[in-house]
Protein backbone atom coordinates (compact mmCIF):
# COMPACT_ATOMS: atom_id res chain seq x y z
CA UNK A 1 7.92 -25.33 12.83
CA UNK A 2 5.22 -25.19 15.15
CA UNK A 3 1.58 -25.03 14.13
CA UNK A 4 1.54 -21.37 16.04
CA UNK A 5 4.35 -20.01 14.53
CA UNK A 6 3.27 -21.39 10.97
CA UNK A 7 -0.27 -19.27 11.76
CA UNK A 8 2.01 -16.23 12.62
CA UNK A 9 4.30 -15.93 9.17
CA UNK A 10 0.41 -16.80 7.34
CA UNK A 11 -1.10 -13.86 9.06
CA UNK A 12 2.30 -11.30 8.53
CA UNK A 13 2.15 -11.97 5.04
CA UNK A 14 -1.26 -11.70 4.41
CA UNK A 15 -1.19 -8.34 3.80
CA UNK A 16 0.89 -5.15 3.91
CA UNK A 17 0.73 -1.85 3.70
CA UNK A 18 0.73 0.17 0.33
CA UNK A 19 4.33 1.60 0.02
CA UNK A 20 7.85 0.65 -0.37
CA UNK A 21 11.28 2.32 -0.10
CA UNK A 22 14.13 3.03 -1.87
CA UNK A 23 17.78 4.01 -1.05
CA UNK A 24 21.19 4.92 -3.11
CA UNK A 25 24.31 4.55 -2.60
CA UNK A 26 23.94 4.67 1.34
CA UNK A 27 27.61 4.77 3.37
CA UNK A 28 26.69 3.97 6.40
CA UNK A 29 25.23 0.42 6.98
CA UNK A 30 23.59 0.47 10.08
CA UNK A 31 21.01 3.63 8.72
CA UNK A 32 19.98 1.04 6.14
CA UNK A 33 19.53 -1.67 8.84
CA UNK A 34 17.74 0.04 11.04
CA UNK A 35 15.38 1.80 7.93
CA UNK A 36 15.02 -1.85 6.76
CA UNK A 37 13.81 -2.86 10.06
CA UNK A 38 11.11 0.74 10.37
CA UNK A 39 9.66 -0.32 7.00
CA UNK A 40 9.26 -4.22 8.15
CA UNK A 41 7.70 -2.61 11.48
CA UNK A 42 5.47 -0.57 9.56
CA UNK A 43 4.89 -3.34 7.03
CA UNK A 44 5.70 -2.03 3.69
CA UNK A 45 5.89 -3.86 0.72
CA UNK A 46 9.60 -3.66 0.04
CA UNK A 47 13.04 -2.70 -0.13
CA UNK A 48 15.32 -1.12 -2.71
CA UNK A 49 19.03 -0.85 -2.46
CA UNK A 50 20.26 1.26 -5.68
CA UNK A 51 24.31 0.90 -5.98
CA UNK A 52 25.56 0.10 -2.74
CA UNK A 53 23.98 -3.07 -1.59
CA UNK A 54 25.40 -3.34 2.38
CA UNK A 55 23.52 -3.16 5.04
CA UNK A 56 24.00 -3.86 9.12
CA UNK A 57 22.14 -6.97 9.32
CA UNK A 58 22.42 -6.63 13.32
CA UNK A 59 20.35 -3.30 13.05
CA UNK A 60 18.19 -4.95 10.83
CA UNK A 61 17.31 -7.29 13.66
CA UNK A 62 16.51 -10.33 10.82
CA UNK A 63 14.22 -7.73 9.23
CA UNK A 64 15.52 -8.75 5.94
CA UNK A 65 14.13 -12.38 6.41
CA UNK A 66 10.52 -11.15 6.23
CA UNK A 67 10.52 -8.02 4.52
CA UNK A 68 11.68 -8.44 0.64
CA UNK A 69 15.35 -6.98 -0.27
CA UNK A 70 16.07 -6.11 -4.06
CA UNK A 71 19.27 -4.84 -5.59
CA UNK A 72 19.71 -2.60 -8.37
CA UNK A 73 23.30 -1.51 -8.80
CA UNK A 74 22.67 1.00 -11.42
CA UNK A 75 19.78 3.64 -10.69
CA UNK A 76 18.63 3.26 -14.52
CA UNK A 77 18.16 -0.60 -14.06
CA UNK A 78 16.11 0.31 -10.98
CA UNK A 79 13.64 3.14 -12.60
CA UNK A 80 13.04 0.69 -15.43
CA UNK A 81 11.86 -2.03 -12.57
CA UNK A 82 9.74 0.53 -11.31
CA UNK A 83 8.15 1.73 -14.89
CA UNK A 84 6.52 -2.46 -14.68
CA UNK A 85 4.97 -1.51 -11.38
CA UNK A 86 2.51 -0.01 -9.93
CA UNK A 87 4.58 2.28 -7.47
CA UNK A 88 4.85 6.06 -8.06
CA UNK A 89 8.41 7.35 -6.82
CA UNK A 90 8.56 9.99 -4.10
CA UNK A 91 12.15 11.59 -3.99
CA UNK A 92 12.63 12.39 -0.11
CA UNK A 93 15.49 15.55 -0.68
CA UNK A 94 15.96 19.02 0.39
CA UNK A 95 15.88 20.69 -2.65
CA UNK A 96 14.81 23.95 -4.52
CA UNK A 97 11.50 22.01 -5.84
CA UNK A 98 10.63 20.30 -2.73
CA UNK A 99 7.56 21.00 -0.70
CA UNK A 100 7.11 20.55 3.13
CA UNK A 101 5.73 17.09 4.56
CA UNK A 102 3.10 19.47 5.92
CA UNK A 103 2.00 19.64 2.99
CA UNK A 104 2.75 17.22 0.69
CA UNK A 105 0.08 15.17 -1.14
CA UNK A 106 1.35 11.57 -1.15
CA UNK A 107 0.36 9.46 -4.10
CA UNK A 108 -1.18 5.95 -4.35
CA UNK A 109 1.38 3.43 -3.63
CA UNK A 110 4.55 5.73 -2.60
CA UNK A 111 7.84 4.49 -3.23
CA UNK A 112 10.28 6.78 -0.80
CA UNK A 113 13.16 7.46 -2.94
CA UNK A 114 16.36 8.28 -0.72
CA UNK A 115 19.89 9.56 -1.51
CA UNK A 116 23.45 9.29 0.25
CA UNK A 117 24.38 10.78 3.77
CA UNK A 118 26.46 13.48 2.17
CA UNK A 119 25.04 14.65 -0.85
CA UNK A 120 21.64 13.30 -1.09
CA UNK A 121 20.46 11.79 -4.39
CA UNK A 122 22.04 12.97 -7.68
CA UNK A 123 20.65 16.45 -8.99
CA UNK A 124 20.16 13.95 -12.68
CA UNK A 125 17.47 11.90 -10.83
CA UNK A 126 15.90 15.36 -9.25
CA UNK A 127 15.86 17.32 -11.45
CA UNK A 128 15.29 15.50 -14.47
CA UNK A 129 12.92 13.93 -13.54
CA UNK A 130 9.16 14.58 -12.68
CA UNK A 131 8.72 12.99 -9.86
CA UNK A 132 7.47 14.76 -6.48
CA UNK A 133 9.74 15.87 -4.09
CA UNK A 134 9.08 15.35 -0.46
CA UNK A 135 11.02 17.85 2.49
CA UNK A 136 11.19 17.03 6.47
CA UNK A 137 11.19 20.19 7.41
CA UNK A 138 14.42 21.48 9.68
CA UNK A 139 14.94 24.24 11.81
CA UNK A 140 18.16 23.78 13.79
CA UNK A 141 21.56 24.39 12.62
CA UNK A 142 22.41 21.30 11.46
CA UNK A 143 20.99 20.45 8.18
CA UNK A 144 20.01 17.30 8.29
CA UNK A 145 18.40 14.16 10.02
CA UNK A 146 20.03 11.10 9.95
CA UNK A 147 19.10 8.61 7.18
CA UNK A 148 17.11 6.01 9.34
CA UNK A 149 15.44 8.63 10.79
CA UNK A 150 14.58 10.44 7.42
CA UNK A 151 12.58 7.50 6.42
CA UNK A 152 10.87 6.47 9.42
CA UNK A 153 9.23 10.11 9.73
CA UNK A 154 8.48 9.68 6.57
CA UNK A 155 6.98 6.18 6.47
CA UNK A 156 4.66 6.82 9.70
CA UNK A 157 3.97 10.52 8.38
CA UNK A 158 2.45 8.49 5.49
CA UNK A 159 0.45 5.99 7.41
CA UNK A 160 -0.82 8.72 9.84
CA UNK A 161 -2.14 10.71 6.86
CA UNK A 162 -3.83 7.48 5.44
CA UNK A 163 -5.38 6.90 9.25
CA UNK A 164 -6.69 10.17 9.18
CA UNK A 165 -8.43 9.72 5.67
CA UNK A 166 -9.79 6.33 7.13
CA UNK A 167 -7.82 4.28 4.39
CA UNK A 168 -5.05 2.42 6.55
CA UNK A 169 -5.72 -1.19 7.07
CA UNK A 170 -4.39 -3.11 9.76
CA UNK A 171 -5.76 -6.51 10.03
């Protein structure tokens, strides 16, 4: 490896930005490539896959070699990871206790919680739970955005907020 390119992985994983994400039981491969690949972009901490653990590596474009991949296969093993960290889940679902992105408060170190193409994440985990509950809101007639999408609104709805408030780093 050249001396360059050894400066350039020292520098990337120096630091990253305070938030990870989290999806279950995703179908469709390439959405968790190419939401793999927004978070590396965007420099998150980490990745979750909860039950299904596939994923497009070509939409991933080698994300997954710099960005850290876990794998839960049950949901309970993965909230009893999360109870040892410092992370606070945010379930990203349109659901009766949601509230807008607009307006959403996001906690310290967000972990974006998201749920299957059809079906979103099971009503046990949202409404048992007390964890917030973040909506992109939708106007058109179909009622949803793709999964890859979802998250990457998300993710850079989150660092714009934390530009605004003067607390995103970038070194």
């Amino acid at each position: 490896m050249t001396e360059e390119r050894e400066k350039k992985l020292e520098e990337y994983f120096s630091w990253v930005h305070p938030f990870a994400v989290a999806v279950y039981n995703i179908s469709k491969e390439f959405n968790i490539g190419s939401l793999l690949r927004t978070v590396h972009c965007a420099k998150g901490k980490e990745f979750f896959l909860v039950g299904n653990k596939s994923f497009n590596t070509y939409a991933a474009v080698s994300s997954d070699k710099w960005t850290k991949v876990n794998y839960y296969e049950k949901p309970d093993d993965f909230f009893e990871y999360v109870k040892n960290t410092n992370y606070n889940i945010v379930l990203v679902e349109q659901s009766d206790n949601s509230k807008s992105m607009f307006e959403f408060e996001y906690p310290e170190n967000p972990l974006f919680f998201m749920g299957m193409e059809k079906g979103g994440l099971p009503e046990s985990i949202v409404r048992n739970n007390n964890y917030p509950v973040l909506e992109i809101p939708q106007y058109g007639l179909v009622h949803s955005l793709n999964l890859s999408c979802s998250g990457s609104i998300v993710i850079y709805h989150y660092l714009y907020k934390l530009h605004k408030e003067k607390k995103l780093v970038v070194k």
